[in-house]
Every structure is written in C-alpha cells, then in structure tokens.
PDB file of N, CA and C in Angstrom:
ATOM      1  N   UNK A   1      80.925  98.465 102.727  1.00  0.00           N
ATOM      2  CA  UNK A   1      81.828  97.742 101.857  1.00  0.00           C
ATOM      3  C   UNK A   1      82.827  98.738 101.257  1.00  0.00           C
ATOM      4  N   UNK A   2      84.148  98.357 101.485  1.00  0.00           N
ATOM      5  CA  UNK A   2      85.326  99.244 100.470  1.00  0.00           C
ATOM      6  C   UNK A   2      85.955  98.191  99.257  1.00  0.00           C
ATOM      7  N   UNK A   3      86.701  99.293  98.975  1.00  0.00           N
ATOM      8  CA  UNK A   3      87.638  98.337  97.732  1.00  0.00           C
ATOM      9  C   UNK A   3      89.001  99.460  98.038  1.00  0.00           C
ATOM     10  N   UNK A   4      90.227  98.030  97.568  1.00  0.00           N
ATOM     11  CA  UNK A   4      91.330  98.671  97.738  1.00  0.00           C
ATOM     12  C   UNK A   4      91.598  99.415  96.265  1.00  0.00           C
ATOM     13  N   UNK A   5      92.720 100.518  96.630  1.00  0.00           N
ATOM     14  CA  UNK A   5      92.860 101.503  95.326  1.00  0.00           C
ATOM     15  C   UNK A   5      94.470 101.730  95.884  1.00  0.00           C
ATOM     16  N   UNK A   6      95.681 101.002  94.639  1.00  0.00           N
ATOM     17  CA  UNK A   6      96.901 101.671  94.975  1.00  0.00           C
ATOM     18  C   UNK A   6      97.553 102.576  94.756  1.00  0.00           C
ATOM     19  N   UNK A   7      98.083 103.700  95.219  1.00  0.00           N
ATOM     20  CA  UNK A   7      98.386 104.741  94.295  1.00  0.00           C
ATOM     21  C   UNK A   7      99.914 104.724  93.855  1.00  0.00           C
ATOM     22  N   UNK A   8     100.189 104.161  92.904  1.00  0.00           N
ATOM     23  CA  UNK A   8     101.950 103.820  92.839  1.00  0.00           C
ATOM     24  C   UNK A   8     102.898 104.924  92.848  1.00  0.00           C
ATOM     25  N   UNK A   9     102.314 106.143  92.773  1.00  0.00           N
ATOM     26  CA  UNK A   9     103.454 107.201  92.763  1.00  0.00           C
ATOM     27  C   UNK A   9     102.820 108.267  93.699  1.00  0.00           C
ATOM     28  N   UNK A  10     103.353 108.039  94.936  1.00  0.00           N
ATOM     29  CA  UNK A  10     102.852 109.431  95.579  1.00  0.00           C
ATOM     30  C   UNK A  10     103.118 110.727  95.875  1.00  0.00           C
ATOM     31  N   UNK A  11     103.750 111.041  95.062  1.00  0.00           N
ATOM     32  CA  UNK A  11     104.378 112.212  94.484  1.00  0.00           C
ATOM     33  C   UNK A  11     103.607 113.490  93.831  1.00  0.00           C
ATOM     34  N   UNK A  12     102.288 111.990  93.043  1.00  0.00           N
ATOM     35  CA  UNK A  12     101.510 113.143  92.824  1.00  0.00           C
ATOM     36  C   UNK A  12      99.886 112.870  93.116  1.00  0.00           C
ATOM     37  N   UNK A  13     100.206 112.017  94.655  1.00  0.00           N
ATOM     38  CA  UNK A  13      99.038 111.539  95.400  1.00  0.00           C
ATOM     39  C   UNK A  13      97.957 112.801  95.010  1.00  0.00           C
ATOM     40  N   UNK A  14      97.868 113.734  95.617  1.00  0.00           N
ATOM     41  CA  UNK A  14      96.307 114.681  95.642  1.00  0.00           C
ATOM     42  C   UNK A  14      95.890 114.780  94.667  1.00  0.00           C
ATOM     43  N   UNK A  15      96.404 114.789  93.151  1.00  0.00           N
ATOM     44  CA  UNK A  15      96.031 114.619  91.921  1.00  0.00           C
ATOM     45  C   UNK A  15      95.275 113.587  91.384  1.00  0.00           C
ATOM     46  N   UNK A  16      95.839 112.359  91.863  1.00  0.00           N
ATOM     47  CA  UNK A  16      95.596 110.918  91.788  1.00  0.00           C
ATOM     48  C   UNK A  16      94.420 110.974  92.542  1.00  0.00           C
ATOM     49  N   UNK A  17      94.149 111.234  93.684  1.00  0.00           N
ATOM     50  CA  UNK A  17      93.253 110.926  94.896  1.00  0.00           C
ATOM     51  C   UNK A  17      92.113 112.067  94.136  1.00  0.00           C
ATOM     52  N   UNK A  18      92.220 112.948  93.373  1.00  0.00           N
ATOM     53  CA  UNK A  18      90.906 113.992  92.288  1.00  0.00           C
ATOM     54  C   UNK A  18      90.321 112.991  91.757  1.00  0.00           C
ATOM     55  N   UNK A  19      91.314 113.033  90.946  1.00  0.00           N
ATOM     56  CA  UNK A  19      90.932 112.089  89.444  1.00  0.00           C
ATOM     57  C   UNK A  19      89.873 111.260  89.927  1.00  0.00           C
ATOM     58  N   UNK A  20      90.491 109.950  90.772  1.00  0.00           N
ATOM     59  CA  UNK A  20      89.726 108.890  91.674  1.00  0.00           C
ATOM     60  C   UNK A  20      88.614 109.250  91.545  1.00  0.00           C
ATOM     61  N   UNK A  21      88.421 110.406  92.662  1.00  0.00           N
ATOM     62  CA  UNK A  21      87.032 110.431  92.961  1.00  0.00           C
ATOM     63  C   UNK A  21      86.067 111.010  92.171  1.00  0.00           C
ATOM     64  N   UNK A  22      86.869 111.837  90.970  1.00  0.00           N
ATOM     65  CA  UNK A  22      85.779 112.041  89.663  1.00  0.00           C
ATOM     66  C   UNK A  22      85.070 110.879  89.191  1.00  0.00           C
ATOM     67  N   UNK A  23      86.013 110.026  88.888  1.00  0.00           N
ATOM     68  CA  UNK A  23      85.721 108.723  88.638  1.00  0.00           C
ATOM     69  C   UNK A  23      84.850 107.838  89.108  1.00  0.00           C
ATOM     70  N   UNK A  24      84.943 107.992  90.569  1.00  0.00           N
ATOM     71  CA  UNK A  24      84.283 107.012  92.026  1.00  0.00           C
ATOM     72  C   UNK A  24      83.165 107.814  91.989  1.00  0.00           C
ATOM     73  N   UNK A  25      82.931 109.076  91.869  1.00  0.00           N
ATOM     74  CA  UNK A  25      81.625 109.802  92.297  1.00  0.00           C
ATOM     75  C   UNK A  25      80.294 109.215  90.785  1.00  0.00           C
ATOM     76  N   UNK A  26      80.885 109.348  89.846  1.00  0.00           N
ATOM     77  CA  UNK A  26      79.694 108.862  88.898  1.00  0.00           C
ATOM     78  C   UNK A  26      79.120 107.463  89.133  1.00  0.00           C
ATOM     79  N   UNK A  27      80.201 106.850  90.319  1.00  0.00           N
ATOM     80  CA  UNK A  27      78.922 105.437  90.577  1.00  0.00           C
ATOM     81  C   UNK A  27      78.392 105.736  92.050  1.00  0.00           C
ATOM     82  N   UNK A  28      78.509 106.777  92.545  1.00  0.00           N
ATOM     83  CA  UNK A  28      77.765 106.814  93.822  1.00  0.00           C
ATOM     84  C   UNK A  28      79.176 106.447  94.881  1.00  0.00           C
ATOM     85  N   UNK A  29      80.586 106.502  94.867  1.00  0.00           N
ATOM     86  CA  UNK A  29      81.780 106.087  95.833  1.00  0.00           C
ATOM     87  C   UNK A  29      82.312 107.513  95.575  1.00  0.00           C
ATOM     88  N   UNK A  30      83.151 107.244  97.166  1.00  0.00           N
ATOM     89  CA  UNK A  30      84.145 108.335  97.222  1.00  0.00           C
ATOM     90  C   UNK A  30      85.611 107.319  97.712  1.00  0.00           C
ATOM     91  N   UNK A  31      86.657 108.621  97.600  1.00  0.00           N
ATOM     92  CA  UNK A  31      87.739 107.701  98.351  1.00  0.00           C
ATOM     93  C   UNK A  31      87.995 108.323  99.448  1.00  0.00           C
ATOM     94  N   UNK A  32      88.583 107.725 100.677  1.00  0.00           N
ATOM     95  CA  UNK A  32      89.015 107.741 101.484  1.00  0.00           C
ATOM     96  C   UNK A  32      90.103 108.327 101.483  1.00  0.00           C
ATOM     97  N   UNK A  33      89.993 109.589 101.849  1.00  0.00           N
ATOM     98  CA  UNK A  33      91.893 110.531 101.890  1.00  0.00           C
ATOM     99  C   UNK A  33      92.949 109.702 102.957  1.00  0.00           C
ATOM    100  N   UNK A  34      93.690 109.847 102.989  1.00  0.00           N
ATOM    101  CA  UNK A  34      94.944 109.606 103.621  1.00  0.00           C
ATOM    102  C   UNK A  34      94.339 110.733 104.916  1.00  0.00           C
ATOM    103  N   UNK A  35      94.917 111.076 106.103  1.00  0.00           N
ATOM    104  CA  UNK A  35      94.754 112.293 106.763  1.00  0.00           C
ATOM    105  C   UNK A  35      95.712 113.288 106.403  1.00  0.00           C
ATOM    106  N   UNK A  36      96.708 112.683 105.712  1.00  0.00           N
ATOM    107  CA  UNK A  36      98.094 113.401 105.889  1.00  0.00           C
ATOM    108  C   UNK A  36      98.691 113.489 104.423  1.00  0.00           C
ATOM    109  N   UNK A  37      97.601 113.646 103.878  1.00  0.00           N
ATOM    110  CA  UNK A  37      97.956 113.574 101.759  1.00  0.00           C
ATOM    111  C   UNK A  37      99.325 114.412 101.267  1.00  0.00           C
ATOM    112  N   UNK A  38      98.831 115.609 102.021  1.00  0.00           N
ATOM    113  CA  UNK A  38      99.511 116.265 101.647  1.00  0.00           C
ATOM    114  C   UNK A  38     101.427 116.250 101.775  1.00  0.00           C
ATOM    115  N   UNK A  39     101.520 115.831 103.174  1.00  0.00           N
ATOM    116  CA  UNK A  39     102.512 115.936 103.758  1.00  0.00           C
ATOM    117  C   UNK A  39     103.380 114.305 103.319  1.00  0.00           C
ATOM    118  N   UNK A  40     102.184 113.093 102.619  1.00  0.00           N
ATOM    119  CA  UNK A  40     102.715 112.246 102.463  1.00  0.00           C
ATOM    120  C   UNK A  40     103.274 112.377 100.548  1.00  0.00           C
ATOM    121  N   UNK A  41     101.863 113.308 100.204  1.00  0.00           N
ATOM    122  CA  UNK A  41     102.854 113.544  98.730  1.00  0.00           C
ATOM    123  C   UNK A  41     104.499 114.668  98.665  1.00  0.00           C
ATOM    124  N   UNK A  42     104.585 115.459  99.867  1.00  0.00           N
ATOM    125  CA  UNK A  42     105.463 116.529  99.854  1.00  0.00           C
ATOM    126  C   UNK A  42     107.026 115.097 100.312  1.00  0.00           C
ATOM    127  N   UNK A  43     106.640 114.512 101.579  1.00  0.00           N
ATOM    128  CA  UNK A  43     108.003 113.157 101.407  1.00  0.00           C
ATOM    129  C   UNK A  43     107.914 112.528 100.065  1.00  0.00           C
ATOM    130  N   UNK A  44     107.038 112.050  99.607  1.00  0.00           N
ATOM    131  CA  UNK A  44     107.250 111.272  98.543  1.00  0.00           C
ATOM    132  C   UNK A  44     108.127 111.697  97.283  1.00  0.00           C
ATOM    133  N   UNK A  45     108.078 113.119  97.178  1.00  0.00           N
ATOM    134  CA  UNK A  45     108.864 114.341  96.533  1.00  0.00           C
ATOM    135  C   UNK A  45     110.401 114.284  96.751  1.00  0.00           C
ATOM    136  N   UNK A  46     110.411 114.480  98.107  1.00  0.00           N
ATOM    137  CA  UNK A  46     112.107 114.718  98.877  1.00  0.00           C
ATOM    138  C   UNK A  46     112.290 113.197  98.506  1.00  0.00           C
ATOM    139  N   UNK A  47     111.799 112.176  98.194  1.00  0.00           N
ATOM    140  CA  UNK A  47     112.503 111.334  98.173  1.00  0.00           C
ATOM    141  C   UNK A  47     112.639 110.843  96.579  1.00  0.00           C
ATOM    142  N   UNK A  48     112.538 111.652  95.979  1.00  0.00           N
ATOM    143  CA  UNK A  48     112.537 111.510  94.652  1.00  0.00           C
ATOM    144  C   UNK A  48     113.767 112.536  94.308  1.00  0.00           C
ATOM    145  N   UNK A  49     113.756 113.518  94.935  1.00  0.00           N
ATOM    146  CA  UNK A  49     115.030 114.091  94.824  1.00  0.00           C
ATOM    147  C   UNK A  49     116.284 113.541  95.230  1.00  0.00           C
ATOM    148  N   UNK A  50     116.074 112.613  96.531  1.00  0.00           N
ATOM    149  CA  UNK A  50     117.254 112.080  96.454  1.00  0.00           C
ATOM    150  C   UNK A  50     117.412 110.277  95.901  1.00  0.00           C
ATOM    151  N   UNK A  51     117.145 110.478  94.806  1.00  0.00           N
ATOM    152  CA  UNK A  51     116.898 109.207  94.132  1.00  0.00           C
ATOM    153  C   UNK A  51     116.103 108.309  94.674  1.00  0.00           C
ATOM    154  N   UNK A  52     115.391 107.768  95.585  1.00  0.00           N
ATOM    155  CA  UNK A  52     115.044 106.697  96.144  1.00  0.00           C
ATOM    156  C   UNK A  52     113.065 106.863  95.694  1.00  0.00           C
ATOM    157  N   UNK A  53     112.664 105.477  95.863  1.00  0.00           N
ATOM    158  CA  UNK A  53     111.385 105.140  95.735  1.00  0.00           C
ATOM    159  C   UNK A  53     110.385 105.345  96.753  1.00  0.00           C
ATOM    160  N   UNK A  54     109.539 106.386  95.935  1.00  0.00           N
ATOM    161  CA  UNK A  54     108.582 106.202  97.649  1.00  0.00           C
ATOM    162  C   UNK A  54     107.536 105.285  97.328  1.00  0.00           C
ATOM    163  N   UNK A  55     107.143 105.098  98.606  1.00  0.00           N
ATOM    164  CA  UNK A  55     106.367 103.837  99.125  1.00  0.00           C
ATOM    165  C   UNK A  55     104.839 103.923  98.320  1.00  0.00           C
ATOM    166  N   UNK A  56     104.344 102.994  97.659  1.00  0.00           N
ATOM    167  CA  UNK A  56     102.859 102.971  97.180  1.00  0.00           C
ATOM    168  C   UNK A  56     101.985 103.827  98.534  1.00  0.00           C
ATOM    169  N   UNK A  57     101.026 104.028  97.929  1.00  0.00           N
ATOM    170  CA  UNK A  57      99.927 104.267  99.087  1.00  0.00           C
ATOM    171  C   UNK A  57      98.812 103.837  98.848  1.00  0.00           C
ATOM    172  N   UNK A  58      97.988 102.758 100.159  1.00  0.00           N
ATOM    173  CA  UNK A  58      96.959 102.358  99.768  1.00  0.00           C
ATOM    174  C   UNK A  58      95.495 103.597 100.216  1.00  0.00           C
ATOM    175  N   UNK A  59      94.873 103.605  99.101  1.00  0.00           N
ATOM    176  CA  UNK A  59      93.325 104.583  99.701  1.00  0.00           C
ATOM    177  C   UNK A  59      92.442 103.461  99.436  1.00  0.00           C
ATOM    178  N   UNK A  60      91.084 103.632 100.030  1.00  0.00           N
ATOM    179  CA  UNK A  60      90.132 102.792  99.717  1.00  0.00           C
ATOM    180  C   UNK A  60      88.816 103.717  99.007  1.00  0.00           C
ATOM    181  N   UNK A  61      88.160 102.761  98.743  1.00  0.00           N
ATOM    182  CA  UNK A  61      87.147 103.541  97.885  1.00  0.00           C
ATOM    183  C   UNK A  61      85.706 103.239  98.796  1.00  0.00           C
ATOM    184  N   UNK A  62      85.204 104.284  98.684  1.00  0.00           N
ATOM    185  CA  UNK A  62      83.909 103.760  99.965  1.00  0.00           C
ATOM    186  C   UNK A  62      82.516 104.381  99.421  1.00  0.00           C
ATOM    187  N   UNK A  63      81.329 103.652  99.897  1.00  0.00           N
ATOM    188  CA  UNK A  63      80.110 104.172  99.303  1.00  0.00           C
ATOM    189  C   UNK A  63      79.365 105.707  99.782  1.00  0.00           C
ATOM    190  N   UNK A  64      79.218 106.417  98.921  1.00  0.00           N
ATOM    191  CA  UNK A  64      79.163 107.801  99.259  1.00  0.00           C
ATOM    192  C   UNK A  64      77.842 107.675  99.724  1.00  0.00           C
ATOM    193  N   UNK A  65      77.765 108.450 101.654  1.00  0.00           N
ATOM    194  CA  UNK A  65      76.015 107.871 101.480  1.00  0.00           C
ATOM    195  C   UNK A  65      75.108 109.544 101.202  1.00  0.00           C
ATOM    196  N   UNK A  66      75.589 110.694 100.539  1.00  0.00           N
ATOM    197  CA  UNK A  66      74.808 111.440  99.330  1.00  0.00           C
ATOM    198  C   UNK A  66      74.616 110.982  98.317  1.00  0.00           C
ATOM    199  N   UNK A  67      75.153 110.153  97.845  1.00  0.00           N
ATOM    200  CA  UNK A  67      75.195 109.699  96.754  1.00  0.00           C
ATOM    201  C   UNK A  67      73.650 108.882  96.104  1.00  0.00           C
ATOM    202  N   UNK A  68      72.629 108.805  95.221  1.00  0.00           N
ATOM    203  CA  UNK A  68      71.932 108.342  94.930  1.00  0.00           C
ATOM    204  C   UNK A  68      71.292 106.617  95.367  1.00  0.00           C
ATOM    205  N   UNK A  69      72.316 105.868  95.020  1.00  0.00           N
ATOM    206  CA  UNK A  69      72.283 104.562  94.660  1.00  0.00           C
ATOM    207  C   UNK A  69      74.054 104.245  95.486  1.00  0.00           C
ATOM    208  N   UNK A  70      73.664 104.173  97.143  1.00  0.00           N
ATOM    209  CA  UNK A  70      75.081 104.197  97.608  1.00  0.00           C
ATOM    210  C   UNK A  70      75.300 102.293  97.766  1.00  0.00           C
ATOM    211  N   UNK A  71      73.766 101.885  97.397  1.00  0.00           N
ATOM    212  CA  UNK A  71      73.745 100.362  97.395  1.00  0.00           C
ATOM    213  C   UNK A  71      74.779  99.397  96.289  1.00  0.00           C
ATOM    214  N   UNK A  72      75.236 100.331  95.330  1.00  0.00           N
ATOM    215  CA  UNK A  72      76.086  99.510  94.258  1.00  0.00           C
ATOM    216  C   UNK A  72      77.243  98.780  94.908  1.00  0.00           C
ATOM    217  N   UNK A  73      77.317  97.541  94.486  1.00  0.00           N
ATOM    218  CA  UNK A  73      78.610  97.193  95.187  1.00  0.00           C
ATOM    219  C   UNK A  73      79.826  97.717  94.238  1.00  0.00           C
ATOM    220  N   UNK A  74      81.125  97.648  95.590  1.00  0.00           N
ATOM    221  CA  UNK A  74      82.171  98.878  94.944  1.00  0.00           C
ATOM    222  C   UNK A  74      83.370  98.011  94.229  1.00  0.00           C
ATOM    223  N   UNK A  75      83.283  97.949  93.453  1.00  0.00           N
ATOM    224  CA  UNK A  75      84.584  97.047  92.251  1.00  0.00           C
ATOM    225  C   UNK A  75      85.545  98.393  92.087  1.00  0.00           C
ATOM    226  N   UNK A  76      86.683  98.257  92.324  1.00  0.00           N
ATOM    227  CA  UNK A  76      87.681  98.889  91.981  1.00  0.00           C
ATOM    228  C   UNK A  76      88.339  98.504  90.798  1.00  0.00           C
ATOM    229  N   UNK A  77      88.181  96.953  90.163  1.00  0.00           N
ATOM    230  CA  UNK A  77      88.821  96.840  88.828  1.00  0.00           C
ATOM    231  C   UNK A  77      87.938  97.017  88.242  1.00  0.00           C
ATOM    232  N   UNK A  78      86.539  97.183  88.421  1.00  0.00           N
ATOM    233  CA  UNK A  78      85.813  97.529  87.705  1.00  0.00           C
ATOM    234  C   UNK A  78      85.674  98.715  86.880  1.00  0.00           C
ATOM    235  N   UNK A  79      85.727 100.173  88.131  1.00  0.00           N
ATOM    236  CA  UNK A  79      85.946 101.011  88.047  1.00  0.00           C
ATOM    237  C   UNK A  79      86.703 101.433  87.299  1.00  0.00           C
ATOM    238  N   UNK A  80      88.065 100.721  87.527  1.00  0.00           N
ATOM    239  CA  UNK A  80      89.730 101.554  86.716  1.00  0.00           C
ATOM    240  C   UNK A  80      89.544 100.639  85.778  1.00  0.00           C
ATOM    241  N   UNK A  81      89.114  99.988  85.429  1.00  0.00           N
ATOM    242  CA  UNK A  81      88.747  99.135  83.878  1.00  0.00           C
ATOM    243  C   UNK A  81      87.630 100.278  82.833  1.00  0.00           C
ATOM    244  N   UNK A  82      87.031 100.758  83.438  1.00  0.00           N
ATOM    245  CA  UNK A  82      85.968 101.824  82.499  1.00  0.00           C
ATOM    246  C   UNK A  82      86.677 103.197  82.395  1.00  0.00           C
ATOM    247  N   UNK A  83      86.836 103.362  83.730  1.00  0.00           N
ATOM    248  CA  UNK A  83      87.322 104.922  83.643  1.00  0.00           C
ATOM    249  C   UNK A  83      88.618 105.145  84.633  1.00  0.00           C
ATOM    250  N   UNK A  84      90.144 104.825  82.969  1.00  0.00           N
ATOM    251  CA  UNK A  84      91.575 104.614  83.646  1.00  0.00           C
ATOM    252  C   UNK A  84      91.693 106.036  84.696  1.00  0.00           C
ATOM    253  N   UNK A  85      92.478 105.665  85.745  1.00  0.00           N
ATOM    254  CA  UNK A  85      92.680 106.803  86.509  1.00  0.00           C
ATOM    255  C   UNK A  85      94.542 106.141  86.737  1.00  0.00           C
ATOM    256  N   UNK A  86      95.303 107.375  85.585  1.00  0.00           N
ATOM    257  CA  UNK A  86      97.009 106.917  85.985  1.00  0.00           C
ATOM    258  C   UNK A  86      97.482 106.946  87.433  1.00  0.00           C
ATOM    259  N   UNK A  87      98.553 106.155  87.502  1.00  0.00           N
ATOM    260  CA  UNK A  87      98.297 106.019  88.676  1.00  0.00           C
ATOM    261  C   UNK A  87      98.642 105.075  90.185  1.00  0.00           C
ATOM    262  N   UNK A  88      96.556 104.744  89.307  1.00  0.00           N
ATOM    263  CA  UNK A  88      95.725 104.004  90.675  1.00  0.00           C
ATOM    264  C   UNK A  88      95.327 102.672  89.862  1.00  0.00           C
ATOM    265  N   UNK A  89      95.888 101.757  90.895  1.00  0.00           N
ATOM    266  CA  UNK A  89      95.427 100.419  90.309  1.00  0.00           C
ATOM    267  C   UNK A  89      94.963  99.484  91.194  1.00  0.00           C
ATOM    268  N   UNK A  90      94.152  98.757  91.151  1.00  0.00           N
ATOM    269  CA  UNK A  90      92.793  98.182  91.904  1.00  0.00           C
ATOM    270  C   UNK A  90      94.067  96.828  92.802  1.00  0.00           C
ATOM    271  N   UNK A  91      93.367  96.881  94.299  1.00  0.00           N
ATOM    272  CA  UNK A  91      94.454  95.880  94.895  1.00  0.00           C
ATOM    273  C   UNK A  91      93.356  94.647  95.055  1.00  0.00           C
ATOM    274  N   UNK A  92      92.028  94.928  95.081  1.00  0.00           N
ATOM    275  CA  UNK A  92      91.655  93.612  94.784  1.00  0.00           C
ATOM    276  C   UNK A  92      91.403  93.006  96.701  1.00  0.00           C
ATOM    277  N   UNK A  93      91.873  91.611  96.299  1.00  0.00           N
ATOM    278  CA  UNK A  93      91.684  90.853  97.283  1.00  0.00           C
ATOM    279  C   UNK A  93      93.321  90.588  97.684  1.00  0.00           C
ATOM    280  N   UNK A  94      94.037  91.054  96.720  1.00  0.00           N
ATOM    281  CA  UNK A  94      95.243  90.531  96.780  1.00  0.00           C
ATOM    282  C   UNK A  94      95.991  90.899  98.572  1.00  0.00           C
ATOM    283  N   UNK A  95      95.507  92.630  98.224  1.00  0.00           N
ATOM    284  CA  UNK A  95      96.226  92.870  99.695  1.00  0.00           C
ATOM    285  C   UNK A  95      97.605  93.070  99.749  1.00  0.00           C
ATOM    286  N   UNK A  96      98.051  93.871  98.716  1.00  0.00           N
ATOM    287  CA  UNK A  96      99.641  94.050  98.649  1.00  0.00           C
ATOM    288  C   UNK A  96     100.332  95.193  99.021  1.00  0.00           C
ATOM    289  N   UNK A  97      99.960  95.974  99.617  1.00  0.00           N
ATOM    290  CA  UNK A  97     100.196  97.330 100.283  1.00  0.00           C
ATOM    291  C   UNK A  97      99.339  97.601 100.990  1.00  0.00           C
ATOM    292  N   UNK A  98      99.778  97.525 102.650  1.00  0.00           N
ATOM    293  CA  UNK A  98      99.372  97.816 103.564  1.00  0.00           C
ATOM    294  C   UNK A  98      98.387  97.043 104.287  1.00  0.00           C
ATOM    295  N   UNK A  99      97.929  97.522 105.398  1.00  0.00           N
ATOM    296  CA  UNK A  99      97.663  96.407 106.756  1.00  0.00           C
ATOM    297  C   UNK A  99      96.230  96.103 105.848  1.00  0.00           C
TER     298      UNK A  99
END
C-alpha cells in the first residue's frame, strides 16, 4: 500500500523528500525518491531563474519493510496533519499530479 505526497516546490525537492522521511520513518514508511531528485530539483532552479513555475512533483510514501510495525496502514493526511512537513501535501485519492 502507498499514499500520494505532493511536493509543490521542487526547487527544494531533496530537503522536502528528508524532512518526509523523518517524518514517514517514526510510523514505520519511507518515501519513494524520484530517480533523478537531484537533477529534477537543479531544473526546477533554472526555471525559477527564468521566472517560470516548476512543475509539482509527485513521491509516494511506502511501508518500510525494516521498519517494526510495516503493517500500519499509510495515511498521508494523516501523517502531514501530525507532523507538518513544508512543502508536502497529501494528494489523497484525489490524484492531481501525475499518472
């Protein structure tokens, strides 16, 4: 089981994608990196320099199986409801960024 996690500014995705998983790791979840974090926060940059918006990025949040108790089911508003991570905001069921 995952949960969606949006990251609205990816600019300062790898920061965002820490935080997360400080967050995600005290219930037994991790997130799912991008493959290409880096290179997608370094565009997200150039395109902030030249005025324009970069694109949300969706990560998911997934059950860590080191993790103790990887049986919890994974709430993402749950999560960013206890412990805010700026940011990242829970997509839910909605499904609004990305396939």
């Amino acid at each position: 089981m995952t949960a969606r996690v949006i990251i609205s500014d990816p600019s300062e995705l790898i920061a965002v994608l820490d935080r997360l998983d400080v967050a995600a790791a005290r219930r037994g979840w991790r997130v799912r990196r991008p493959v290409d974090a880096a290179g997608i926060e370094s565009r997200a940059r150039d395109a902030r320099t030249t005025i324009r918006l970069p694109a949300p990025v969706v990560v998911e949040l997934e059950a860590d199986p080191d993790a103790a108790a990887p049986d919890d089911p994974i709430d993402a508003a749950a999560l960013l409801s206890r412990a805010p991570v700026a940011g990242a905001i829970p997509d839910g069921a909605r499904r609004l960024h990305g396939a």
